[in-house]
N, C-alpha and C. Protein backbone atom coordinates (compact mmCIF):
# COMPACT_ATOMS: atom_id res chain seq x y z
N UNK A 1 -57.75 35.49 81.43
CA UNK A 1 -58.23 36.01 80.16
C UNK A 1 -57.18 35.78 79.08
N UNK A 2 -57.58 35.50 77.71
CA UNK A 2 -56.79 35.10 77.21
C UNK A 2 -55.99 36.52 76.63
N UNK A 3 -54.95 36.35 75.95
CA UNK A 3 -54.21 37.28 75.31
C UNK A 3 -55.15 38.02 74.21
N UNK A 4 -54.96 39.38 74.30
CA UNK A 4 -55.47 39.74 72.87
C UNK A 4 -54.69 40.39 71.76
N UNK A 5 -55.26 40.00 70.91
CA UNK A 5 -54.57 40.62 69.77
C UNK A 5 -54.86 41.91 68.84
N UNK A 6 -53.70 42.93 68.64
CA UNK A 6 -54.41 43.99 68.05
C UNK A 6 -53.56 44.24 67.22
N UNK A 7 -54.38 44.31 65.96
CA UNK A 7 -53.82 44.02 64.51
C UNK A 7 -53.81 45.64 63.64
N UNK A 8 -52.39 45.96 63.28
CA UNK A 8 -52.54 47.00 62.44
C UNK A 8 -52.99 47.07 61.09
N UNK A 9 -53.65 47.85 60.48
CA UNK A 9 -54.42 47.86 59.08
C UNK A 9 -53.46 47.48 57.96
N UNK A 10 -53.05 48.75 57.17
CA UNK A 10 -52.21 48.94 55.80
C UNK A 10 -51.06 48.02 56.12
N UNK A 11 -50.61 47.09 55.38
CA UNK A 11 -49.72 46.17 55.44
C UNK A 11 -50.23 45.10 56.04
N UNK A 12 -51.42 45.31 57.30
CA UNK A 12 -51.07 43.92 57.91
C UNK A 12 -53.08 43.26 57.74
N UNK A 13 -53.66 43.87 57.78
CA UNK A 13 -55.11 43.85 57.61
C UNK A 13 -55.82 43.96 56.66
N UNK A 14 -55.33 45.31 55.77
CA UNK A 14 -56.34 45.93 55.12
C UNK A 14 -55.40 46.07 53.59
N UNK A 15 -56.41 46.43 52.61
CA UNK A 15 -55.36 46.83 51.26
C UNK A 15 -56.20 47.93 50.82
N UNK A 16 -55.65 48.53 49.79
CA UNK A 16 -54.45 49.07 49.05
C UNK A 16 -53.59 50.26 50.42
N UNK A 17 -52.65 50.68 50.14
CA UNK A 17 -52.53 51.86 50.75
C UNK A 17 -52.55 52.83 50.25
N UNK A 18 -53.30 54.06 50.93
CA UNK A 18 -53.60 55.42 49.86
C UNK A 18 -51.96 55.93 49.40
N UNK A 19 -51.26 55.42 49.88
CA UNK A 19 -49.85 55.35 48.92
C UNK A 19 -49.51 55.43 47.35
N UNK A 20 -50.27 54.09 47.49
CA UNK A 20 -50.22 53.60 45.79
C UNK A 20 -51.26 54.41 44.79
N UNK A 21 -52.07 55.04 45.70
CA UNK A 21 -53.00 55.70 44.65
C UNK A 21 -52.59 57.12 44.48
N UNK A 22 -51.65 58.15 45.04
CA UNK A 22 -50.97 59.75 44.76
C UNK A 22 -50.12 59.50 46.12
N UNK A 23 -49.05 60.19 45.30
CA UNK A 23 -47.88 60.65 45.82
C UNK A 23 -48.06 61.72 46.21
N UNK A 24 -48.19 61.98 47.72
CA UNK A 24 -47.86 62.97 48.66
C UNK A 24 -46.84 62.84 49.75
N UNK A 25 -46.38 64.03 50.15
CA UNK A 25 -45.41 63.52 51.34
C UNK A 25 -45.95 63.09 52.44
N UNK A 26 -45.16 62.51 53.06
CA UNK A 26 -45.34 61.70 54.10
C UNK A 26 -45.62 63.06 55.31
N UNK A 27 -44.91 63.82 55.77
CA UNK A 27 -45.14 64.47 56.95
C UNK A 27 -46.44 65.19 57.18
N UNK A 28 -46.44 66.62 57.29
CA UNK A 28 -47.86 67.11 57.96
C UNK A 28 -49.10 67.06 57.78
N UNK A 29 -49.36 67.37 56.11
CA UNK A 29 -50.58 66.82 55.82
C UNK A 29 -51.29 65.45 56.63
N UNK A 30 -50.35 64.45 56.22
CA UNK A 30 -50.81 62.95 56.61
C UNK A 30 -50.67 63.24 58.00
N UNK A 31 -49.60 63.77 58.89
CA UNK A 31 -49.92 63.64 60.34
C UNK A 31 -50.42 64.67 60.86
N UNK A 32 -51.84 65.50 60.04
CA UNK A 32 -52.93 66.03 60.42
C UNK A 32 -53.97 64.97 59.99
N UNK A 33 -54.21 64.56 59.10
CA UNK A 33 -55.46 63.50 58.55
C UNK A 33 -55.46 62.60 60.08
N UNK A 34 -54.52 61.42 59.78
CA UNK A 34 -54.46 60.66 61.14
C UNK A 34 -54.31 60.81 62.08
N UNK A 35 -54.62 62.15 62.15
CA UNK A 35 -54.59 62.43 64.14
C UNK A 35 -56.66 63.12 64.26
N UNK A 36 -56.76 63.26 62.96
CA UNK A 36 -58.17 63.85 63.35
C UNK A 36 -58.35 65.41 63.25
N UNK A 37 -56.92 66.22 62.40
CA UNK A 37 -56.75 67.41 62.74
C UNK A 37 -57.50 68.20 61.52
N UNK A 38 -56.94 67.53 60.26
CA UNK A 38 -57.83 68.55 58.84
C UNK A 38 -58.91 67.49 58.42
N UNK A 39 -59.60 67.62 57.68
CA UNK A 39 -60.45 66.48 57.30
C UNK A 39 -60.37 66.10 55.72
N UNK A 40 -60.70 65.35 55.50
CA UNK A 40 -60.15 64.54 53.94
C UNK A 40 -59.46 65.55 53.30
N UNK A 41 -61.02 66.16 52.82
CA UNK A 41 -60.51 67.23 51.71
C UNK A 41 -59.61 68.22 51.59
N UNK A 42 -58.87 68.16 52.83
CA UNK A 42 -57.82 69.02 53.28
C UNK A 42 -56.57 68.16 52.58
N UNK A 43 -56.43 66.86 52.16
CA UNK A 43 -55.41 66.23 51.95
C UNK A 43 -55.17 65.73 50.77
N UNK A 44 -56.47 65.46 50.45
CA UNK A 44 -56.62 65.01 48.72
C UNK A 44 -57.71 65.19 48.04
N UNK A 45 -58.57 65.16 46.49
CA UNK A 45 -59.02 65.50 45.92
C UNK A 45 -60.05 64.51 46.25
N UNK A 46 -60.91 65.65 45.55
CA UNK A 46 -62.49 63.84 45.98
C UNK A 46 -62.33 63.29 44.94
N UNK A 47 -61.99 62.94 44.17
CA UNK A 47 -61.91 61.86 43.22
C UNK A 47 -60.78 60.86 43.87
N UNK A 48 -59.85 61.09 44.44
CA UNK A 48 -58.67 60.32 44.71
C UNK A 48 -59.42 59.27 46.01
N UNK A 49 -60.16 60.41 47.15
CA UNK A 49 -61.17 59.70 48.60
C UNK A 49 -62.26 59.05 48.31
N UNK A 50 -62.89 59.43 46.89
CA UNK A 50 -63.61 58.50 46.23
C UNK A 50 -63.18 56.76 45.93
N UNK A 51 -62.18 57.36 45.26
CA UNK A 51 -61.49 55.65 44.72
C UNK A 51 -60.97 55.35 45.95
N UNK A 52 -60.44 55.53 47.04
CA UNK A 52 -59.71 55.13 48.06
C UNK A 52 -60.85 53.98 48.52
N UNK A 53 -61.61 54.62 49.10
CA UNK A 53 -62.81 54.24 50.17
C UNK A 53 -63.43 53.06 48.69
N UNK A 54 -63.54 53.29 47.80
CA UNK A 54 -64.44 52.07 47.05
C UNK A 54 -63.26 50.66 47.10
N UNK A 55 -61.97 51.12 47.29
CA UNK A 55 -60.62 49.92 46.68
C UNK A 55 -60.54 49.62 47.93
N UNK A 56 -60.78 49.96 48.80
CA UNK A 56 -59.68 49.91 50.46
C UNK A 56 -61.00 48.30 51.00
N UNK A 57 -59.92 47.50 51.55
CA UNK A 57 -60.87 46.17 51.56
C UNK A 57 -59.99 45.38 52.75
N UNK A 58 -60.50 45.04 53.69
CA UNK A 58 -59.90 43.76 54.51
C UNK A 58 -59.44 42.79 53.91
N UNK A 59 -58.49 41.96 54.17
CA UNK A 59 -57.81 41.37 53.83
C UNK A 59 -58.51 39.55 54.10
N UNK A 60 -58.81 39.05 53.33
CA UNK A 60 -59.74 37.75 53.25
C UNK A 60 -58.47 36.81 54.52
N UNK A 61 -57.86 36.15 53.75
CA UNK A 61 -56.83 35.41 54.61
C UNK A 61 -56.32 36.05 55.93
N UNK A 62 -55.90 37.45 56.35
CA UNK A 62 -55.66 37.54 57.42
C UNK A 62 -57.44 37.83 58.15
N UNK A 63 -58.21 37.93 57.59
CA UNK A 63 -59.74 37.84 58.08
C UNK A 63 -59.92 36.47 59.45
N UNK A 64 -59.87 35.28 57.88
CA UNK A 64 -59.60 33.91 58.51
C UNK A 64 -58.50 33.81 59.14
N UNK A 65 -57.36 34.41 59.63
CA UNK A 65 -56.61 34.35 60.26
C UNK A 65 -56.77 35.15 61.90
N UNK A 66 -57.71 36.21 62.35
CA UNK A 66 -58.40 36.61 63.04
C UNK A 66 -59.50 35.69 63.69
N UNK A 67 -60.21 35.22 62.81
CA UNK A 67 -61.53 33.88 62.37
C UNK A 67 -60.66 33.02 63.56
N UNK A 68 -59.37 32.83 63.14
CA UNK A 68 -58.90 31.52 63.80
C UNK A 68 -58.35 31.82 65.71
N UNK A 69 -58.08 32.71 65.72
CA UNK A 69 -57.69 33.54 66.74
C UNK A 69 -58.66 33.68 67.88
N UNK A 70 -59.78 34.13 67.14
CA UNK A 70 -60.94 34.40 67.78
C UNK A 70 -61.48 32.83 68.42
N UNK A 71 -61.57 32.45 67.41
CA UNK A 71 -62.11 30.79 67.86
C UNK A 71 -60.91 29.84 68.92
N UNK A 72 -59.93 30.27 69.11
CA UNK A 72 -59.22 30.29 70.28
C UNK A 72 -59.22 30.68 71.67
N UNK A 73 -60.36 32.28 71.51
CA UNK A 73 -60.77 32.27 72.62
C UNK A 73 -59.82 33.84 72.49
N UNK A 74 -58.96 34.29 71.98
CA UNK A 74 -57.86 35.56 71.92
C UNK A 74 -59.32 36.83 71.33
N UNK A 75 -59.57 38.23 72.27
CA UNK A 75 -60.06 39.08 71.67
C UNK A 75 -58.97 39.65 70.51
N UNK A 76 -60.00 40.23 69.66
CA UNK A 76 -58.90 41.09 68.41
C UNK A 76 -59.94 42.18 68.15
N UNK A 77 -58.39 42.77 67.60
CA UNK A 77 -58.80 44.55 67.73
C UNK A 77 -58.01 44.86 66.75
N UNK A 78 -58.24 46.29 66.59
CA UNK A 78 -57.50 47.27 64.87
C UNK A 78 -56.89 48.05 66.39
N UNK A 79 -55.94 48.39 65.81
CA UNK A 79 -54.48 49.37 66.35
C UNK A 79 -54.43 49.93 65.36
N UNK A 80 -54.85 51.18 64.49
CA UNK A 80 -53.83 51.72 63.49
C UNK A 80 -54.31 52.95 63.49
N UNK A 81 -53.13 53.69 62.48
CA UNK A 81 -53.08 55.41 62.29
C UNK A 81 -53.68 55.28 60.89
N UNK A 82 -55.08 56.33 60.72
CA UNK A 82 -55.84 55.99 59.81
C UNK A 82 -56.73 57.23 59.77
N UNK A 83 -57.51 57.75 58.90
CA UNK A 83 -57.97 58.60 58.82
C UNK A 83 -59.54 58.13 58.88
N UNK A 84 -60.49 59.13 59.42
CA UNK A 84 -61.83 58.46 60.06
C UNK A 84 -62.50 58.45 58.61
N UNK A 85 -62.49 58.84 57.60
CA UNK A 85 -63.40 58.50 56.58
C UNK A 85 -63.34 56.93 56.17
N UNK A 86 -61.27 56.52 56.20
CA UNK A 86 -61.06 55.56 55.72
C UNK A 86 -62.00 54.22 56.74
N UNK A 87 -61.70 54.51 58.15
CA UNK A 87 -62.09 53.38 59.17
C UNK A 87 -63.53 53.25 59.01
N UNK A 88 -64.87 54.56 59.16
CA UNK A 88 -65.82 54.60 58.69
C UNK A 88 -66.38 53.92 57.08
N UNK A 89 -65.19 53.13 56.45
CA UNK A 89 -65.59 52.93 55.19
C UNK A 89 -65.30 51.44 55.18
N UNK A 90 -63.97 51.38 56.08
CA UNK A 90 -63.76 49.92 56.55
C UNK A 90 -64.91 49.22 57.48
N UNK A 91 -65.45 49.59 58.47
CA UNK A 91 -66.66 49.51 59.46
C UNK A 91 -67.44 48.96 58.60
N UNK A 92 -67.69 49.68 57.42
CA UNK A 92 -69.16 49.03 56.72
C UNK A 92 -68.84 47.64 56.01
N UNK A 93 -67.77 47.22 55.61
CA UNK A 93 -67.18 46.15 54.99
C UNK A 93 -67.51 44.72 55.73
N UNK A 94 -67.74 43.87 55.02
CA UNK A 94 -67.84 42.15 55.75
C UNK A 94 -66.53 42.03 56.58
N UNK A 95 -66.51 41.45 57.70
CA UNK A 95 -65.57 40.63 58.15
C UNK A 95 -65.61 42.23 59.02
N UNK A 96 -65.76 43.44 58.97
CA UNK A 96 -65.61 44.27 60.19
C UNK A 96 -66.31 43.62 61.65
N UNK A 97 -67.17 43.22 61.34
CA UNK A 97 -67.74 42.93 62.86
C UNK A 97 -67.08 41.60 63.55
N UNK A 98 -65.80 41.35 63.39
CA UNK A 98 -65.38 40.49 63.84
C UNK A 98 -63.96 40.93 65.20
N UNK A 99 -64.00 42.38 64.93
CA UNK A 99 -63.20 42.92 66.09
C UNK A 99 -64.24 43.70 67.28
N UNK A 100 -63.68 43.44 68.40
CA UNK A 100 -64.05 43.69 69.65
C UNK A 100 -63.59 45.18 69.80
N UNK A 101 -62.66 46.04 68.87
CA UNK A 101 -63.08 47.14 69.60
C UNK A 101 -61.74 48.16 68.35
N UNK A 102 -61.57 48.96 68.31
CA UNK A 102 -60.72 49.76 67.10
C UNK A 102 -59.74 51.03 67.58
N UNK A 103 -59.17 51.01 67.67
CA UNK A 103 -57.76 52.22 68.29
C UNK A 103 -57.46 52.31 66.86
N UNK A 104 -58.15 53.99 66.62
CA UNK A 104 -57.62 54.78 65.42
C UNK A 104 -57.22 55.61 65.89
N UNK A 105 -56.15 56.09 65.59
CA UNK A 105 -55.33 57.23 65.89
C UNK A 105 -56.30 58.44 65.33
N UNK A 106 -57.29 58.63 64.42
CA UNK A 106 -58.25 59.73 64.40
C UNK A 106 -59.19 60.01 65.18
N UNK A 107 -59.59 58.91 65.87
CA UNK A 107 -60.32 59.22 66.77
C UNK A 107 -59.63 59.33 67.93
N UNK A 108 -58.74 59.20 68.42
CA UNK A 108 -57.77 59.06 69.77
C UNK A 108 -56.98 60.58 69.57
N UNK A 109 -57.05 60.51 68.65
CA UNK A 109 -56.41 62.35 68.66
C UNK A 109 -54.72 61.91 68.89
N UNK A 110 -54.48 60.63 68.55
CA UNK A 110 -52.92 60.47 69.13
C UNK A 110 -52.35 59.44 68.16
N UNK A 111 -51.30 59.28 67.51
CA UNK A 111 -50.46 58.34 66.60
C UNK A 111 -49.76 57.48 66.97
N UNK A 112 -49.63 56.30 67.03
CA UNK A 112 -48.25 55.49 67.00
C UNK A 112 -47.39 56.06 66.47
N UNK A 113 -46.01 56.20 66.49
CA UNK A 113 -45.58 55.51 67.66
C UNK A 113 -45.65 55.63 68.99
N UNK A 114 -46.37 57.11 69.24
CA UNK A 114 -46.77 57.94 70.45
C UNK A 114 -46.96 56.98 71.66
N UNK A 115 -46.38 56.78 73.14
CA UNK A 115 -46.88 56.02 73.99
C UNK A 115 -48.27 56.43 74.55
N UNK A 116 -48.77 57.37 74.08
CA UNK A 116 -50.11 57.62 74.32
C UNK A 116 -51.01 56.66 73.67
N UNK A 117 -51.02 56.47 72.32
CA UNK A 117 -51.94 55.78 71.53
C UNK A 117 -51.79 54.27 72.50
N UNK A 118 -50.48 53.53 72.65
CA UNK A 118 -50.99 52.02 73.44
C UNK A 118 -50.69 52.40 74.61
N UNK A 119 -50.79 53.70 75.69
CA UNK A 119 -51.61 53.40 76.74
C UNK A 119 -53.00 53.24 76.87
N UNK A 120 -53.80 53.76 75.86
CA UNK A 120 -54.93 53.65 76.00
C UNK A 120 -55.75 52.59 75.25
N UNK A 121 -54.93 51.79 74.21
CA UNK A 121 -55.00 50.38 73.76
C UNK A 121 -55.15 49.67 75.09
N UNK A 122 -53.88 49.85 76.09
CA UNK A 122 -53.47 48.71 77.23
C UNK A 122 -54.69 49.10 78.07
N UNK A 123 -55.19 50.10 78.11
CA UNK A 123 -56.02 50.51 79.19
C UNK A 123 -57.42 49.73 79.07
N UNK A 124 -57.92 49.14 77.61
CA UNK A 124 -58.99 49.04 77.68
C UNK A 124 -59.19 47.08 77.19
N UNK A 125 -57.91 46.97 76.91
CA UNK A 125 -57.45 45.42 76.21
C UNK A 125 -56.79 44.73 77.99
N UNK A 126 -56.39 45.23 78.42
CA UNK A 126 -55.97 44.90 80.07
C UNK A 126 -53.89 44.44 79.30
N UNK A 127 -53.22 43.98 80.34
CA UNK A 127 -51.88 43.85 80.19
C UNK A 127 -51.34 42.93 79.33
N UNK A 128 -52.13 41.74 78.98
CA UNK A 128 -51.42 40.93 78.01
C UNK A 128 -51.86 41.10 76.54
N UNK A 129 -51.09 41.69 75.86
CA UNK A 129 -51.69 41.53 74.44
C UNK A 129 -50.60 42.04 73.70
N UNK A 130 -50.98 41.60 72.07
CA UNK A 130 -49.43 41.30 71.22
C UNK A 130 -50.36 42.12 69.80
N UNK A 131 -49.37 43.64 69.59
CA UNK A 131 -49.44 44.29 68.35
C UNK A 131 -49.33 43.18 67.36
N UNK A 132 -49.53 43.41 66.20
CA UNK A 132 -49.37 43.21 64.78
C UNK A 132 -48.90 44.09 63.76
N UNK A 133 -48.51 44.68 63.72
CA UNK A 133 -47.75 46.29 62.69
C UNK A 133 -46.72 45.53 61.80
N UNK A 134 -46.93 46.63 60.93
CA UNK A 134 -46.01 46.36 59.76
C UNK A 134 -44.92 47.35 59.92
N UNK A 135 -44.73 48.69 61.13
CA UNK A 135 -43.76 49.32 61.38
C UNK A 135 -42.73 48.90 62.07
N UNK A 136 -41.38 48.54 61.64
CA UNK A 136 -40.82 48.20 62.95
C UNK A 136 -41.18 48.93 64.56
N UNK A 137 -40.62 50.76 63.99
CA UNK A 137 -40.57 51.48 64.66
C UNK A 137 -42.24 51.34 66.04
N UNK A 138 -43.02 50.98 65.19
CA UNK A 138 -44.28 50.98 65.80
C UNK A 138 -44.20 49.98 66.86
N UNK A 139 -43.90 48.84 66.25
CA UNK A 139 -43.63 47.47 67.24
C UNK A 139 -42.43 47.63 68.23
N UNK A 140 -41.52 48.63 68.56
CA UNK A 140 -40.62 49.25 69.24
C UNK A 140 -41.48 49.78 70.45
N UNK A 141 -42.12 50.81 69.64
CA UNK A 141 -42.33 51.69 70.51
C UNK A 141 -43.86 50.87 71.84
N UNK A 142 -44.56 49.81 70.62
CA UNK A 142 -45.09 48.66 71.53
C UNK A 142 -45.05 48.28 72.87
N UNK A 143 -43.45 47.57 72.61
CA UNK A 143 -42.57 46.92 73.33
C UNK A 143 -42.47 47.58 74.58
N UNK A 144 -41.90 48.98 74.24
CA UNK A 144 -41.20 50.21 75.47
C UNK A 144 -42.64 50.12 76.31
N UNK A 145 -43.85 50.17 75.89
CA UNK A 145 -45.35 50.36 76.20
C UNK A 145 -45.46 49.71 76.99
N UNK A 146 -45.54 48.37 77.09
CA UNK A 146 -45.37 46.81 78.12
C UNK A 146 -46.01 46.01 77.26
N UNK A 147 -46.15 46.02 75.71
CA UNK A 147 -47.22 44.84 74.59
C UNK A 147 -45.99 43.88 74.58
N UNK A 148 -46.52 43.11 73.71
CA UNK A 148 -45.56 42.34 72.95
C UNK A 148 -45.90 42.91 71.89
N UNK A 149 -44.74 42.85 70.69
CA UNK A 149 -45.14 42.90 69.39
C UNK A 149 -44.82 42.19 68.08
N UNK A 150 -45.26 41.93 66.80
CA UNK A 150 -44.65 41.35 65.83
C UNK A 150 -44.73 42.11 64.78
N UNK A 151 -43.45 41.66 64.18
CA UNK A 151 -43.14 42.89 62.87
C UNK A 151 -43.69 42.15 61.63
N UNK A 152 -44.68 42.19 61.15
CA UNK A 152 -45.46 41.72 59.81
C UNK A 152 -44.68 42.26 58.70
N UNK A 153 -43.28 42.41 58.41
CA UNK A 153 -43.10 42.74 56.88
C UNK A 153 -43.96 41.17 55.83
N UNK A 154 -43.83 42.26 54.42
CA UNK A 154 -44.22 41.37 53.79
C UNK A 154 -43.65 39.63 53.29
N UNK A 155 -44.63 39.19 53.23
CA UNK A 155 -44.79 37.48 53.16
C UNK A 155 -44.46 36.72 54.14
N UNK A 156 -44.53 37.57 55.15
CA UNK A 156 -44.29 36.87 56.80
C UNK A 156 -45.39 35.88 56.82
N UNK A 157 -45.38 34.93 57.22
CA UNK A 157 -46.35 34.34 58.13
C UNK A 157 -46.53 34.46 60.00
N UNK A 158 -48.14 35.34 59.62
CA UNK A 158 -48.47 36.07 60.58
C UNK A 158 -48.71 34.87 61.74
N UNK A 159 -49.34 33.54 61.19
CA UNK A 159 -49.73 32.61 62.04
C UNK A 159 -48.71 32.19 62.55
N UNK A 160 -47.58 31.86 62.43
CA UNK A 160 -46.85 31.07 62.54
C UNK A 160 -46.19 32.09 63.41
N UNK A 161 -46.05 33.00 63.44
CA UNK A 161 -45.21 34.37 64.23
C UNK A 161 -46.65 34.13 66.07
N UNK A 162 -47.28 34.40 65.07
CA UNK A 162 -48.09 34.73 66.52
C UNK A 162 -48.63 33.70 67.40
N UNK A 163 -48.75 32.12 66.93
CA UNK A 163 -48.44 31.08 67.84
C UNK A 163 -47.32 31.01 68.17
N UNK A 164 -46.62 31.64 67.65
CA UNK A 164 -44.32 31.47 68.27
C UNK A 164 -45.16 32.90 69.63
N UNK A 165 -45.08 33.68 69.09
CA UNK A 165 -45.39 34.12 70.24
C UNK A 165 -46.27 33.98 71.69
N UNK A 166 -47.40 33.80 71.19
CA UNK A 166 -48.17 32.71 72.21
C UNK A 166 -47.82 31.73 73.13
N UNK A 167 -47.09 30.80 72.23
CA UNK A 167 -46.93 29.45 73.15
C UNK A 167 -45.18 29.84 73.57
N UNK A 168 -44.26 30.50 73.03
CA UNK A 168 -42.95 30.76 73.26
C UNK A 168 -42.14 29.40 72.64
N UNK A 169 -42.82 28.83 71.16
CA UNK A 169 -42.47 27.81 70.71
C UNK A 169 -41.91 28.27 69.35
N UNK A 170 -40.88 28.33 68.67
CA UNK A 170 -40.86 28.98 67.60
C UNK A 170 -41.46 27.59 66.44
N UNK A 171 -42.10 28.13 65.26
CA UNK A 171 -42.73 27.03 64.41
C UNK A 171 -42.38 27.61 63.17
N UNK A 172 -40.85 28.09 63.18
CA UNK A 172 -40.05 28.30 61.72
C UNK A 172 -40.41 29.35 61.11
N UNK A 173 -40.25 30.49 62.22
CA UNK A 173 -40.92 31.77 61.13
C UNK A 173 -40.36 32.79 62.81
N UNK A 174 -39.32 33.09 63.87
CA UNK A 174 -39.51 33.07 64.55
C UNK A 174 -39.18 34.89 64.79
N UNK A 175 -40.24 35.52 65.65
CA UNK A 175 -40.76 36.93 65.81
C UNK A 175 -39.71 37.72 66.09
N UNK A 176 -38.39 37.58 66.40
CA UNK A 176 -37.48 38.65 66.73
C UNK A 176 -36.82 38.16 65.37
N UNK A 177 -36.85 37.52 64.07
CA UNK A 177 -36.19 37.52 63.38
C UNK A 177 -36.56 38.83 62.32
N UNK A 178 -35.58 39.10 61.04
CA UNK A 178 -35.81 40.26 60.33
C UNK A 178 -35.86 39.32 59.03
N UNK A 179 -36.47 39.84 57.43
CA UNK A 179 -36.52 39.49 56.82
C UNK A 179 -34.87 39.41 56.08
């Protein structure tokens, strides 16, 4: 079976991040939303989950970059910590039906970097398969898991990382490097 690939959202899939649209802190709030614990309106205003869900959009080029993956014969999948209104809003979007299966940390009741969240990635993807995250920490904690992983900071080339990884050929972009 071939390798599969499971691609994290914000940074590496999907845009905007509810980041850029209000400044909230990072800790409990958000790691109640993405675990499935308060529900939207517990975190932000409906005008803010309004605009989120209308702006929030897959990413065209890493789409066709999935597109290309797939036509290789590699299943692909979403890995990410996300809140279920947002994934439910992504789902309805073009280019959703092109993954085989979705590990949200809202519905899993569990977060990356947690080794819970990719045991149960590994459990249902089988042993060979290679994260995509834009966290280091995430792609760490991957690793410790038994994945492979690649660190997507920005203007990486994702292709070029993830055939280096694939074939164990580096093609000038190579996956243990840092920006």
């Amino acid at each position: 079976m071939a390798t599969a690939i499971l691609f994290d959202l914000i940074g590496v899939l999907a845009e905007p991040s509810w980041r850029e649209l209000v400044a909230l802190p990072r800790g409990r709030p958000w790691d109640a939303l993405k675990t499935g614990v308060i529900e939207e309106a517990a975190f932000w205003p409906a005008t803010a989950a309004a605009t989120y869900r209308r702006v929030l959009a897959l990413r065209a080029d890493r789409l066709d970059l999935a597109r290309h993956l797939r036509g290789r014969g590699h299943p692909i999948y979403v890995a990410s910590n996300f809140a279920l209104p947002w994934i439910e809003a992504l789902r309805a979007r073009p280019g959703a039906e092109l993954f085989d299966g979705w590990f949200v940390s809202a519905e899993l009741g569990v977060a990356k970097p947690d080794p819970r969240f990719f045991a149960r990635a590994r459990a249902q993807v089988g042993v060979d398969a290679i994260l995509v995250a834009d966290q280091e920490e995430n792609c760490a904690a991957a690793r410790g898991a038994g994945l492979r992983a690649i660190w997507a900071w920005p203007g990486r080339d994702l292709g070029g990382a993830i055939e280096a990884e694939l074939t164990g050929v580096s093609v000038g972009d190579p996956s243990g490097s840092v920006p």
